[in-house]
C-alpha atoms as a PDB file:
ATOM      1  CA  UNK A   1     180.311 225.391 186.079  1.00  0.00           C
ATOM      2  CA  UNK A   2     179.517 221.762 186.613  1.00  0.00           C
ATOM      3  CA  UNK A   3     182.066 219.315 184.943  1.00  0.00           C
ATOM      4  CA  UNK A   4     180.997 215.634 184.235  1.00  0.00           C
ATOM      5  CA  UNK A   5     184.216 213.494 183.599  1.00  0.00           C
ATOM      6  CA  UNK A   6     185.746 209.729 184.765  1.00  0.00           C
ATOM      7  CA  UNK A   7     186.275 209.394 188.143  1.00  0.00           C
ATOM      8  CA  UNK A   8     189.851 209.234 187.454  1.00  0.00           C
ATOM      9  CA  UNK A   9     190.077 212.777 186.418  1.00  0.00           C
ATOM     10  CA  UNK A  10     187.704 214.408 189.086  1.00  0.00           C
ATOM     11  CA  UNK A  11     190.535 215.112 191.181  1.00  0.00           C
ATOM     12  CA  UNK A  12     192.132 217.260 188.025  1.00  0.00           C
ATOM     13  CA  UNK A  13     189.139 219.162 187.060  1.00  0.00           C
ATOM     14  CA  UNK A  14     188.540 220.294 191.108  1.00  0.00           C
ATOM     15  CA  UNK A  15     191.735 221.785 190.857  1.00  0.00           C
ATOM     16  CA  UNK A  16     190.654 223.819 187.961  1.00  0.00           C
ATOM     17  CA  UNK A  17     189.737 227.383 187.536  1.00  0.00           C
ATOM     18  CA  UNK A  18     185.782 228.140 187.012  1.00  0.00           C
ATOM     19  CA  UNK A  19     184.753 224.631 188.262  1.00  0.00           C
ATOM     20  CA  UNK A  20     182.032 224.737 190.885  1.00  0.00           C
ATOM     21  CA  UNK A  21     180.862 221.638 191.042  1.00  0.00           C
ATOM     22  CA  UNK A  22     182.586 218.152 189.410  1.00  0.00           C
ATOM     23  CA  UNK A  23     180.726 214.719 188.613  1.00  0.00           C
ATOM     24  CA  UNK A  24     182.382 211.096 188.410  1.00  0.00           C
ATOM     25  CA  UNK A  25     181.200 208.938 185.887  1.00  0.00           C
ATOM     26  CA  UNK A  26     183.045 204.906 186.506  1.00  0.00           C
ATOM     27  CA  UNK A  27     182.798 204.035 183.281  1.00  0.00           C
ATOM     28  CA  UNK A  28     182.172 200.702 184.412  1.00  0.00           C
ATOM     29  CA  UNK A  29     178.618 201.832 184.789  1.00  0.00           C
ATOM     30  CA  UNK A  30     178.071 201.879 181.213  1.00  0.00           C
ATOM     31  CA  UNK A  31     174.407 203.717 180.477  1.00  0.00           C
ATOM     32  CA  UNK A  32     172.822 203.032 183.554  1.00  0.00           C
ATOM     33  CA  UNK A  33     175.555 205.337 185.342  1.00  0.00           C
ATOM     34  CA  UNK A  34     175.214 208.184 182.772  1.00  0.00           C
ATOM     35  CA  UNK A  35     171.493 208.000 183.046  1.00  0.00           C
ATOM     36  CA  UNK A  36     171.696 208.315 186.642  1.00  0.00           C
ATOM     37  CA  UNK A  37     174.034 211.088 186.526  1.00  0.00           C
ATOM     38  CA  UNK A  38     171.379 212.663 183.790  1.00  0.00           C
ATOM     39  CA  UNK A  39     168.712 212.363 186.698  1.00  0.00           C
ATOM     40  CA  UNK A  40     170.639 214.013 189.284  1.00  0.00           C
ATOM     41  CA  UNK A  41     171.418 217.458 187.325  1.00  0.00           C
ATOM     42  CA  UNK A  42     168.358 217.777 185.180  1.00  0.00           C
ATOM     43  CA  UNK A  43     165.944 220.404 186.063  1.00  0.00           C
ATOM     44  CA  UNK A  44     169.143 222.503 187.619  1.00  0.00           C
ATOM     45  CA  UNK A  45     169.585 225.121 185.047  1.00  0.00           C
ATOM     46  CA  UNK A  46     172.499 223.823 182.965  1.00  0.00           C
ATOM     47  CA  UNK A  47     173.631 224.155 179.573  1.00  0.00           C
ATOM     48  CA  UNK A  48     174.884 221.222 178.217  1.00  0.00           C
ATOM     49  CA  UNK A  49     178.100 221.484 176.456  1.00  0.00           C
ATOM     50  CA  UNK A  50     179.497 218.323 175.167  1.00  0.00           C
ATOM     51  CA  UNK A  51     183.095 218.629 175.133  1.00  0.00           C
ATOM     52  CA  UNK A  52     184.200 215.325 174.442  1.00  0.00           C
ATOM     53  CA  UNK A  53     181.714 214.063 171.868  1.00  0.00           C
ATOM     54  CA  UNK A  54     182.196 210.421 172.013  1.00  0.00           C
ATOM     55  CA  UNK A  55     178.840 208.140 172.661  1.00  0.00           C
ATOM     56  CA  UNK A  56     179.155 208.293 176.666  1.00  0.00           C
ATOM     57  CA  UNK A  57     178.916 212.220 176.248  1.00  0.00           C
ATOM     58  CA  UNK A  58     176.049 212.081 173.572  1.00  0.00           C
ATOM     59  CA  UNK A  59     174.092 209.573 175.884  1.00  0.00           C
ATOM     60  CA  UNK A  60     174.347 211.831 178.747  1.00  0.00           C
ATOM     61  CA  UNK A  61     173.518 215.314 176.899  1.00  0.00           C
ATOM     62  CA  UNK A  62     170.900 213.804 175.123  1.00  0.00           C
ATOM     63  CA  UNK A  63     169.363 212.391 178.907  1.00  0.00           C
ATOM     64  CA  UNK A  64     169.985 216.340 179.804  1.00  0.00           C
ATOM     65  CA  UNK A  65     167.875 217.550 176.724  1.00  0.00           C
ATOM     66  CA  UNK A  66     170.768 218.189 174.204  1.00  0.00           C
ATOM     67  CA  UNK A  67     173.777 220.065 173.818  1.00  0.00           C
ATOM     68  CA  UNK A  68     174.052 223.842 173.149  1.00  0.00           C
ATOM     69  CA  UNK A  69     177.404 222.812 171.796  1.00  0.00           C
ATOM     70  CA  UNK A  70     179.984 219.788 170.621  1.00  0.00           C
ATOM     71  CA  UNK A  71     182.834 219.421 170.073  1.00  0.00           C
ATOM     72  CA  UNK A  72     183.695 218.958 166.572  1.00  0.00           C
ATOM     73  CA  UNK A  73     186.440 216.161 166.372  1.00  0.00           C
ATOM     74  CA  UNK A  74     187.116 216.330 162.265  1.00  0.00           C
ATOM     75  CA  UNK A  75     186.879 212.567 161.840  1.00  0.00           C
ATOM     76  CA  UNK A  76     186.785 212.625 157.774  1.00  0.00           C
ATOM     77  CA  UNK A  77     189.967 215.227 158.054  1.00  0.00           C
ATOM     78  CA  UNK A  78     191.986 212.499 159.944  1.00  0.00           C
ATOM     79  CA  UNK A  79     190.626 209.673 158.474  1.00  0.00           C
ATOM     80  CA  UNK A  80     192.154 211.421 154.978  1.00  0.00           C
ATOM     81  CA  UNK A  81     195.154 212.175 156.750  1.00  0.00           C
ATOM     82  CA  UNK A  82     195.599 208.356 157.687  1.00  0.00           C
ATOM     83  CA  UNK A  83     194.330 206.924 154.645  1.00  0.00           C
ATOM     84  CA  UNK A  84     195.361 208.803 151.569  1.00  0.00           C
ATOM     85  CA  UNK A  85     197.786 211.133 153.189  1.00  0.00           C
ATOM     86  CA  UNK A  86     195.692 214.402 152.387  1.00  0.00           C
ATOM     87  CA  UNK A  87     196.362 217.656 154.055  1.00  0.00           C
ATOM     88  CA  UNK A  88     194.250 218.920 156.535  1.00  0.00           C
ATOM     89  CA  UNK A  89     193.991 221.884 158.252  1.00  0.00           C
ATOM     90  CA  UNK A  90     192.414 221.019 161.969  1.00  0.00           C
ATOM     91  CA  UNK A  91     192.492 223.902 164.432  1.00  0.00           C
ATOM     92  CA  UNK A  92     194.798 222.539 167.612  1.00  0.00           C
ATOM     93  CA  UNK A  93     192.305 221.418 170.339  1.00  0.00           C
ATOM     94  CA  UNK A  94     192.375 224.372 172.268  1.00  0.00           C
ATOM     95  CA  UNK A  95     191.094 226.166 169.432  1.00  0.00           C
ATOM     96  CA  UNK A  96     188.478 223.724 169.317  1.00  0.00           C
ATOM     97  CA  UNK A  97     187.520 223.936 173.178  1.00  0.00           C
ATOM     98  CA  UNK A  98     187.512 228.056 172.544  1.00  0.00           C
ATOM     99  CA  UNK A  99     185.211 227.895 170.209  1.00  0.00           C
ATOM    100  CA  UNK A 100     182.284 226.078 172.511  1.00  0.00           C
ATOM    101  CA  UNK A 101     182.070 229.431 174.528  1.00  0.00           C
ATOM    102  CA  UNK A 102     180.130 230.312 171.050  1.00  0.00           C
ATOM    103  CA  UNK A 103     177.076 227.541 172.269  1.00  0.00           C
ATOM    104  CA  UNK A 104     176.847 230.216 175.324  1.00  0.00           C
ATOM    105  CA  UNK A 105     176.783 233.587 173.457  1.00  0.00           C
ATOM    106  CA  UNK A 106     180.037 234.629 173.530  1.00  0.00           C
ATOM    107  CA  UNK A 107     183.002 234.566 170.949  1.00  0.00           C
ATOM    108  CA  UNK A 108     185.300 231.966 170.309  1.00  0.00           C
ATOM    109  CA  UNK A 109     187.814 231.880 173.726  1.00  0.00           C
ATOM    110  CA  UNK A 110     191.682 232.396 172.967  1.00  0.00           C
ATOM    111  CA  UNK A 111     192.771 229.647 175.000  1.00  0.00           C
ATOM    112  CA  UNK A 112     196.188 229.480 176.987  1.00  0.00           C
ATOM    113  CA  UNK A 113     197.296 226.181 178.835  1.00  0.00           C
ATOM    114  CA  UNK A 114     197.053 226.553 182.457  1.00  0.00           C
ATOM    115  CA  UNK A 115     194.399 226.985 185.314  1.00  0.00           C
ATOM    116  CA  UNK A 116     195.354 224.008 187.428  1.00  0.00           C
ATOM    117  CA  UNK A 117     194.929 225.706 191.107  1.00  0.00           C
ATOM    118  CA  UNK A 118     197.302 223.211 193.004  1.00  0.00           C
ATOM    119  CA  UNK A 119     196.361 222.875 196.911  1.00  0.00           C
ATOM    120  CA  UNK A 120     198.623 224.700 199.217  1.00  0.00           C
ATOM    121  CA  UNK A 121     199.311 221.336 201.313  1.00  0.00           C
ATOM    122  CA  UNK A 122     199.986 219.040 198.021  1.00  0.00           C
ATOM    123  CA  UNK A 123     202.336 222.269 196.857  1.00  0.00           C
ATOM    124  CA  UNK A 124     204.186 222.105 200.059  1.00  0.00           C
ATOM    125  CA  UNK A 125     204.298 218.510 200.087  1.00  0.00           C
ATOM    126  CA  UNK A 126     205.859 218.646 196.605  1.00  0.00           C
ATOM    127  CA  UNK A 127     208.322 221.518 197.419  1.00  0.00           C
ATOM    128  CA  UNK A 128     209.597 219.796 200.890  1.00  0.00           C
ATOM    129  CA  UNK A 129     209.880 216.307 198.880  1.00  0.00           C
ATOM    130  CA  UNK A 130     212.223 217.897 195.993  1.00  0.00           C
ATOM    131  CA  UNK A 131     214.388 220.192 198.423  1.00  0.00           C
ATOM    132  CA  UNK A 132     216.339 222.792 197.227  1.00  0.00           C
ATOM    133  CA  UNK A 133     219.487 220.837 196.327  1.00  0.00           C
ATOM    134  CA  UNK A 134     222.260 221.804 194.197  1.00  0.00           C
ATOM    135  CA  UNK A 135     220.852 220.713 191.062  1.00  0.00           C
ATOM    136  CA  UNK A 136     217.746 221.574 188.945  1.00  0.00           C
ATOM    137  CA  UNK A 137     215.079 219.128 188.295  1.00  0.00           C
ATOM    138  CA  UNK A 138     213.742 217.646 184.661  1.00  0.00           C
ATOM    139  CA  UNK A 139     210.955 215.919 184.323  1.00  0.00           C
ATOM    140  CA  UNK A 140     210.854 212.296 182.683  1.00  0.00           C
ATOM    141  CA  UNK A 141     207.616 210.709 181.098  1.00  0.00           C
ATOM    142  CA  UNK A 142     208.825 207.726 179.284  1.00  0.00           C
ATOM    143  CA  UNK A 143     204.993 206.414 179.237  1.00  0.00           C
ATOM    144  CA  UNK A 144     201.865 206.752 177.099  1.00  0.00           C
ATOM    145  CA  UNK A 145     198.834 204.582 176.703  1.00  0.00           C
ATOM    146  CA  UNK A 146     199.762 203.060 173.534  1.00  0.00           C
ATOM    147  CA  UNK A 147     203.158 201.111 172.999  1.00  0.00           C
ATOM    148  CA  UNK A 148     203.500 202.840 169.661  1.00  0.00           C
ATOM    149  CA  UNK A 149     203.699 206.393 170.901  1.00  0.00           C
ATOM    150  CA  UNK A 150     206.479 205.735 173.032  1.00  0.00           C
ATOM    151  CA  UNK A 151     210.543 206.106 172.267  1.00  0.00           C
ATOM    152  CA  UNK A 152     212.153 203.271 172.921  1.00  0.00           C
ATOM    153  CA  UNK A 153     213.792 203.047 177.119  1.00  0.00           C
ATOM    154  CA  UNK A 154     216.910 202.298 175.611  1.00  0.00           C
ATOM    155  CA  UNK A 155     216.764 205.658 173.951  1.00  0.00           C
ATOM    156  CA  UNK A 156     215.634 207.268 177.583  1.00  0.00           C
ATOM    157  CA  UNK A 157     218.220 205.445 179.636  1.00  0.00           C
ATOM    158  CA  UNK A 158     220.976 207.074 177.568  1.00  0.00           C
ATOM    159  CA  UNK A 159     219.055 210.956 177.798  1.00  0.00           C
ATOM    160  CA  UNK A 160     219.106 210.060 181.360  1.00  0.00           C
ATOM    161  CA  UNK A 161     222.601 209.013 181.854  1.00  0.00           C
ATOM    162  CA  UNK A 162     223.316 212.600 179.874  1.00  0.00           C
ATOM    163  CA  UNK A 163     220.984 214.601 181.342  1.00  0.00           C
ATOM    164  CA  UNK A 164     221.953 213.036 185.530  1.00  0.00           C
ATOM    165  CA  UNK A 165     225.708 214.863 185.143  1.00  0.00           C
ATOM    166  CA  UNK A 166     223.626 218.413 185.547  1.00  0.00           C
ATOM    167  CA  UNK A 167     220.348 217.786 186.526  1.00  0.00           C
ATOM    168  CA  UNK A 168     218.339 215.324 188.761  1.00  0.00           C
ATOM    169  CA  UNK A 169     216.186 213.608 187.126  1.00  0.00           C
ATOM    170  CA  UNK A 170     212.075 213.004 188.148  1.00  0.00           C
ATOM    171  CA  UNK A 171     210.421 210.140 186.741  1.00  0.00           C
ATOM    172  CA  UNK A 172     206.561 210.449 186.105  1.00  0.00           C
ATOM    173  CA  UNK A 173     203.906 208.132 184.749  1.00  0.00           C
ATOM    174  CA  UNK A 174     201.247 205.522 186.157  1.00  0.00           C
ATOM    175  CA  UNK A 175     201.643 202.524 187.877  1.00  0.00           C
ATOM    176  CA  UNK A 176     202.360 200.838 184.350  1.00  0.00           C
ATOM    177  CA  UNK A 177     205.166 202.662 183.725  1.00  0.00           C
ATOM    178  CA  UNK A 178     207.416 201.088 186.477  1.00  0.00           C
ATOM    179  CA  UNK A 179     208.960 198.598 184.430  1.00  0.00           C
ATOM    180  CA  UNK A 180     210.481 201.431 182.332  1.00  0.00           C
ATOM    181  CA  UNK A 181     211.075 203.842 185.353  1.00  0.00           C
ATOM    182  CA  UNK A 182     212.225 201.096 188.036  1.00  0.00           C
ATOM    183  CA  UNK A 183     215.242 200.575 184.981  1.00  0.00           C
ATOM    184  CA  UNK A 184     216.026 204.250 184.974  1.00  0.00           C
ATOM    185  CA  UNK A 185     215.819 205.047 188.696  1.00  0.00           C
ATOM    186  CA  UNK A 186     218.066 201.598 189.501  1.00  0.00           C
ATOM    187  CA  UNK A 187     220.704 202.629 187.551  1.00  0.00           C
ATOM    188  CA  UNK A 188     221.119 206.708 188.207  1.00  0.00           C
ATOM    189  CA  UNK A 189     219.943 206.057 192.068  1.00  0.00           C
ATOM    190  CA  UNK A 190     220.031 209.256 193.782  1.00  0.00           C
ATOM    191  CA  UNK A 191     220.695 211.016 190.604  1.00  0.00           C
ATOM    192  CA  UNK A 192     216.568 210.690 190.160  1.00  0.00           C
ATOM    193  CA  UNK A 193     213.251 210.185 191.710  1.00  0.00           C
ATOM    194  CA  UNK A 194     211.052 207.644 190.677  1.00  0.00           C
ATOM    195  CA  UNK A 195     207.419 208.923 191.084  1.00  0.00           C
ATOM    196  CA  UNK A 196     205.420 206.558 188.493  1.00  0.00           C
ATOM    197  CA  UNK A 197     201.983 205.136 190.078  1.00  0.00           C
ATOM    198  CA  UNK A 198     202.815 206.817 193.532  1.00  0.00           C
ATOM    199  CA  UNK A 199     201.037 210.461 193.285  1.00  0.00           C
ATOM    200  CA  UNK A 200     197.417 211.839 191.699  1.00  0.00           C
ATOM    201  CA  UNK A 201     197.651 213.807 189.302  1.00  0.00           C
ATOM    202  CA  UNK A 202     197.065 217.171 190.844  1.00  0.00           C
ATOM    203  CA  UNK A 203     199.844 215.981 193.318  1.00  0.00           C
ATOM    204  CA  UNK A 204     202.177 215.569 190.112  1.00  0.00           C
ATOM    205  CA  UNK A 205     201.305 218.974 189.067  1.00  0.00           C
ATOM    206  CA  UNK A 206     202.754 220.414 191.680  1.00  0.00           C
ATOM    207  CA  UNK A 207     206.037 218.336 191.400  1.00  0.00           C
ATOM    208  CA  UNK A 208     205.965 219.009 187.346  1.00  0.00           C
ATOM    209  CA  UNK A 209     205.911 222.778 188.316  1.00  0.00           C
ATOM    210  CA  UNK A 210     209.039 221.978 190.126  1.00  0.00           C
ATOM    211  CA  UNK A 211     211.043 221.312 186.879  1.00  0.00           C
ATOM    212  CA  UNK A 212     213.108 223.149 184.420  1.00  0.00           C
ATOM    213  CA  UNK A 213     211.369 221.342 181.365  1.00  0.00           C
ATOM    214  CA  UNK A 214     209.669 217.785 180.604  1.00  0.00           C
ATOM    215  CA  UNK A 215     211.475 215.026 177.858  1.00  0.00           C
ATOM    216  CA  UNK A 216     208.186 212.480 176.843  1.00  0.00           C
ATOM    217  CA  UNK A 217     206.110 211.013 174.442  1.00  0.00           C
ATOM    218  CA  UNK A 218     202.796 212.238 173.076  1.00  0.00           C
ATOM    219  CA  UNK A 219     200.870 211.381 176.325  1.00  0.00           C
ATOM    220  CA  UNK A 220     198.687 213.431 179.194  1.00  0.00           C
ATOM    221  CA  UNK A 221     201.656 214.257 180.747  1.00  0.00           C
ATOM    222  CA  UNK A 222     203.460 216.614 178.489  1.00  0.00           C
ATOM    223  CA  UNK A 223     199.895 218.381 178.264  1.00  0.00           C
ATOM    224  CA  UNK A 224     199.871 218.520 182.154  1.00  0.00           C
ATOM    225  CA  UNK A 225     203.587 219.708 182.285  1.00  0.00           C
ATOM    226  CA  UNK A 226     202.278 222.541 179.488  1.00  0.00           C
ATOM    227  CA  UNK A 227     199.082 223.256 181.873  1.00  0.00           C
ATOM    228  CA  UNK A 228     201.974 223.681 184.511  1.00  0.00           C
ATOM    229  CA  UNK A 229     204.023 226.227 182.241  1.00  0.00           C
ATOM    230  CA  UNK A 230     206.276 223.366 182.106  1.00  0.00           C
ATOM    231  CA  UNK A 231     208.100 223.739 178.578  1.00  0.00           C
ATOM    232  CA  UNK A 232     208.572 220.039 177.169  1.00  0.00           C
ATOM    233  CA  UNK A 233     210.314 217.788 175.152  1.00  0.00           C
ATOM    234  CA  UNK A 234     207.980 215.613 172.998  1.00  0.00           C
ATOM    235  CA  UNK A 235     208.334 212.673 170.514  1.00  0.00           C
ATOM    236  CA  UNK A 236     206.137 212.751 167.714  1.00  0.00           C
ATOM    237  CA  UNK A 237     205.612 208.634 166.140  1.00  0.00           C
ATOM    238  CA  UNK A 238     202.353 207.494 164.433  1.00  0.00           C
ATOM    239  CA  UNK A 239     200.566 211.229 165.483  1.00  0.00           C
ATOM    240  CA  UNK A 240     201.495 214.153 163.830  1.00  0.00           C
ATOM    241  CA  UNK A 241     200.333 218.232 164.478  1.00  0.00           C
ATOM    242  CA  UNK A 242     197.531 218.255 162.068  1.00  0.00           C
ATOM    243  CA  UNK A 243     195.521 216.363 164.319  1.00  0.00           C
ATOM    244  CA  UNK A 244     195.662 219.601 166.900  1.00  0.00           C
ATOM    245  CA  UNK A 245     197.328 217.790 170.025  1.00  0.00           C
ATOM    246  CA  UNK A 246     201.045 219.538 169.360  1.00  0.00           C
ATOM    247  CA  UNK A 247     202.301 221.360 172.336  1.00  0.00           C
ATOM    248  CA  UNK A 248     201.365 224.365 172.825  1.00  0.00           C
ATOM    249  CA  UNK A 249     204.013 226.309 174.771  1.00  0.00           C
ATOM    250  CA  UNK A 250     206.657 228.810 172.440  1.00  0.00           C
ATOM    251  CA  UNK A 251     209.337 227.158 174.565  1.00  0.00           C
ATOM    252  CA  UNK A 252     208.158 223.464 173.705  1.00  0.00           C
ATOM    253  CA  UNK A 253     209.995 221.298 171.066  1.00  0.00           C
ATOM    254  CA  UNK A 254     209.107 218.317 169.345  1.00  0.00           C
ATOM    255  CA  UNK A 255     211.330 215.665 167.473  1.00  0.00           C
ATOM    256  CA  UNK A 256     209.791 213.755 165.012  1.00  0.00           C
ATOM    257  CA  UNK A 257     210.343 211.793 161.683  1.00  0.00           C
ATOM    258  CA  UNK A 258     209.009 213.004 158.376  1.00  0.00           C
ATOM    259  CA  UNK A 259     208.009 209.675 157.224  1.00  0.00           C
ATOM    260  CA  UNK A 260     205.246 208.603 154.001  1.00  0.00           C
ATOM    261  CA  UNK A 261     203.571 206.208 156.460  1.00  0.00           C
ATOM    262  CA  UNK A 262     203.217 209.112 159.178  1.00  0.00           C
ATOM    263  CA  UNK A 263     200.203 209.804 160.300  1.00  0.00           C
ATOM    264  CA  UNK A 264     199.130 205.595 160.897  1.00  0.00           C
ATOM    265  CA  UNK A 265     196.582 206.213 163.245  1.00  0.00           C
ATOM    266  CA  UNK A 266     194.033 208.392 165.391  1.00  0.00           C
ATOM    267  CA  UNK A 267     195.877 208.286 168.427  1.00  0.00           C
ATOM    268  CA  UNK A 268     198.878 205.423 167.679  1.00  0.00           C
ATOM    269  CA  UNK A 269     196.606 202.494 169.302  1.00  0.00           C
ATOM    270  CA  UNK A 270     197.080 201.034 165.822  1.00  0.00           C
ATOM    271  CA  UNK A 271     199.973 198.470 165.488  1.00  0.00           C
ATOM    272  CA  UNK A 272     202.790 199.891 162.845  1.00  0.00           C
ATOM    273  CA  UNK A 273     202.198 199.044 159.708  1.00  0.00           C
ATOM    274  CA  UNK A 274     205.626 198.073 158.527  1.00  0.00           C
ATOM    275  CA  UNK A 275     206.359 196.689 161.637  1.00  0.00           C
ATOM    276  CA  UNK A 276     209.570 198.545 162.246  1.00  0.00           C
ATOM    277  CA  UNK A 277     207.982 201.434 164.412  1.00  0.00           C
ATOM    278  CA  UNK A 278     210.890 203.619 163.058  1.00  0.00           C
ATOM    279  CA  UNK A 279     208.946 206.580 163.439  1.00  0.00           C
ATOM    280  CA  UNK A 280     209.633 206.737 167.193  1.00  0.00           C
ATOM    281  CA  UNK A 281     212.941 203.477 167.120  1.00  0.00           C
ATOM    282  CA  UNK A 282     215.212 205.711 164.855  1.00  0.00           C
ATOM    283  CA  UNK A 283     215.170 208.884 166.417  1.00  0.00           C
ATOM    284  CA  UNK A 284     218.687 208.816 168.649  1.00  0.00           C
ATOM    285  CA  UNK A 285     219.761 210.368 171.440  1.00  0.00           C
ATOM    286  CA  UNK A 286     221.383 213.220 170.102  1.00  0.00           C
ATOM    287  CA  UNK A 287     218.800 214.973 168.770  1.00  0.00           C
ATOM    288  CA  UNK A 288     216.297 214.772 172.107  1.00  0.00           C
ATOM    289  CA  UNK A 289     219.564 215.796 173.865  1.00  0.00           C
ATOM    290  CA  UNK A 290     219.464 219.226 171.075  1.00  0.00           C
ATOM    291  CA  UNK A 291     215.838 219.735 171.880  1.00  0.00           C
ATOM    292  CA  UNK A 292     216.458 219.308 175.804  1.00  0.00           C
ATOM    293  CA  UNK A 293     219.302 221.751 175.503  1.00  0.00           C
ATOM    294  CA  UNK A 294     217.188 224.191 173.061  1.00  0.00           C
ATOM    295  CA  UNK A 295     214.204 224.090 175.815  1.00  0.00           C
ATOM    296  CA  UNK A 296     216.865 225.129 178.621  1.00  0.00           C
ATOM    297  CA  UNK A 297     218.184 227.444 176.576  1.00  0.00           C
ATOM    298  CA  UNK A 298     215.303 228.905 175.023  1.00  0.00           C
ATOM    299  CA  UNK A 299     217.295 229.139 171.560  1.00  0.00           C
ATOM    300  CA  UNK A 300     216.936 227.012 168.264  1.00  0.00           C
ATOM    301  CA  UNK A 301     214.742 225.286 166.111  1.00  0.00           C
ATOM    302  CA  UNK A 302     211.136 224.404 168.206  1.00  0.00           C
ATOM    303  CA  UNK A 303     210.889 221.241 165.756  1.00  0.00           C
ATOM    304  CA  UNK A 304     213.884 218.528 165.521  1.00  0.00           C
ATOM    305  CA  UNK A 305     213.214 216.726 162.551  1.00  0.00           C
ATOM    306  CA  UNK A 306     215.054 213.494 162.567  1.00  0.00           C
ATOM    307  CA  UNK A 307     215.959 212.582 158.584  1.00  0.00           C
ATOM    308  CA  UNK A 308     218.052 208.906 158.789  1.00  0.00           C
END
């Protein structure tokens, strides 16, 4: 299997089961880089599934003679969901990635997260870094792309201060995230390690596997925890589970809001509309400290619903 994605994620996908072969696209390329890319793997057999089905991924299957198979993203179901609030039912995305094994003659795929093959030197890497220690780990992903999706660091400096008197704590996230993590890490010191914008991502795979459980947002990183068989901790704002990106693990719990406004937008790049964000603002401490405790424990509710 040959795998076309960004540059930024080629490192993830050779790291992945079934992948022969993997392709970076810089999307600063624009067309000229797809069609290039089109050039180089035409005429070698493959069939073109377009899992991503934006325009970079119809530009590029339609240089490669078409795709067998798309993903179907449900646009009018979420854009009723936004809008007017209408129910929807949306299979969860790995439903919707099964179901392209159909474009190659064969039935829809029960999908599982995992198949991340971690290299033995970044796994001992990861394993020497951590140390045994007296103390578990839990992972800490106080980042996402958009500001909207994320709890408030006030609300993850107090989890942490809780969470430092049994555990130590790992912080994970991009270089952008420091702001937020630097906070964290200078007030628990050696109670945590601050990882944000220092490791790849296969390289925080194999520190994520390293942990009891993951406390984030709805962001890449409680999906790669999950790929990890990570259990995790997630707070639900402007995106809710009809649009199929819930996590996916029976040990998982989310925390959420049921709110009017909720869902605002596709994927919470949307400012809130009432300005208060108090999907994600009023959900306290307490609550992610239940659903931390419920993950370790493997007991309770799997959704926290936050009411005042």
């Amino acid at each position: 299997m040959c795998v076309v994605t960004k540059t930024a994620f080629v490192e993830l996908f050779a790291a992945t089961e079934g992948v022969d072969r993997v392709v970076g696209y810089d999307p600063k390329s624009g067309q000229r880089g797809l069609l290039r890319i089109a050039r180089e793997l035409r005429g070698r057999g493959y069939r073109v599934i377009d899992a991503h089905n934006n325009w970079r991924s119809r530009i590029l299957s339609a240089a490669l003679g078409g795709a067998a198979g798309r993903m179907r993203k449900y646009y009018r179901e979420r854009v009723g969901l936004i809008l007017l609030k209408t129910p929807a039912n949306i299979p969860s995305v790995l439903k919707r990635y099964g179901a392209l094994a159909e474009a190659i003659g064969t039935q829809c795929v029960d999908l599982r997260p995992g198949g991340i093959v971690v290299p033995e030197r970044l796994d001992r890497l990861a394993a020497d870094h951590l140390g045994a220690g007296p103390r578990p780990w839990i992972g800490v992903a106080p980042g996402s792309r958009w500001p909207m999706k994320r709890w408030p660091i006030e609300g993850y400096l107090a989890l942490a201060r809780r969470l430092a008197a049994t555990h130590r704590l790992l912080l994970m996230g991009d270089a952008a995230d420091r702001p937020v993590t630097s906070r964290i890490a200078a007030e628990l010191g050696e109670s945590c390690l601050d990882l944000a914008g220092k490791v790849g991502v296969v390289a925080g795979a194999a520190y994520l596997k390293r942990c009891l459980a993951l406390v984030g947002n709805d962001s890449g990183l409680t999906h790669l925890a999950e790929a990890m068989d990570v259990p995790v901790v997630a707070m639900f704002g402007p995106t809710v589970e009809a649009f199929g990106y819930y996590p996916a693990l029976a040990r998982s719990r989310v925390v959420e809001r049921r709110l009017s406004c909720r869902p605002c937008s596709r994927n919470g790049s949307r400012p809130c509309p009432k300005g208060t964000q108090e999907c994600l603002t009023k959900i306290d401490v307490d609550t992610v400290a239940r659903a931390v405790d419920a993950v370790l424990t493997n007991s309770g509710p799997t959704r926290f619903v936050v009411s005042s």
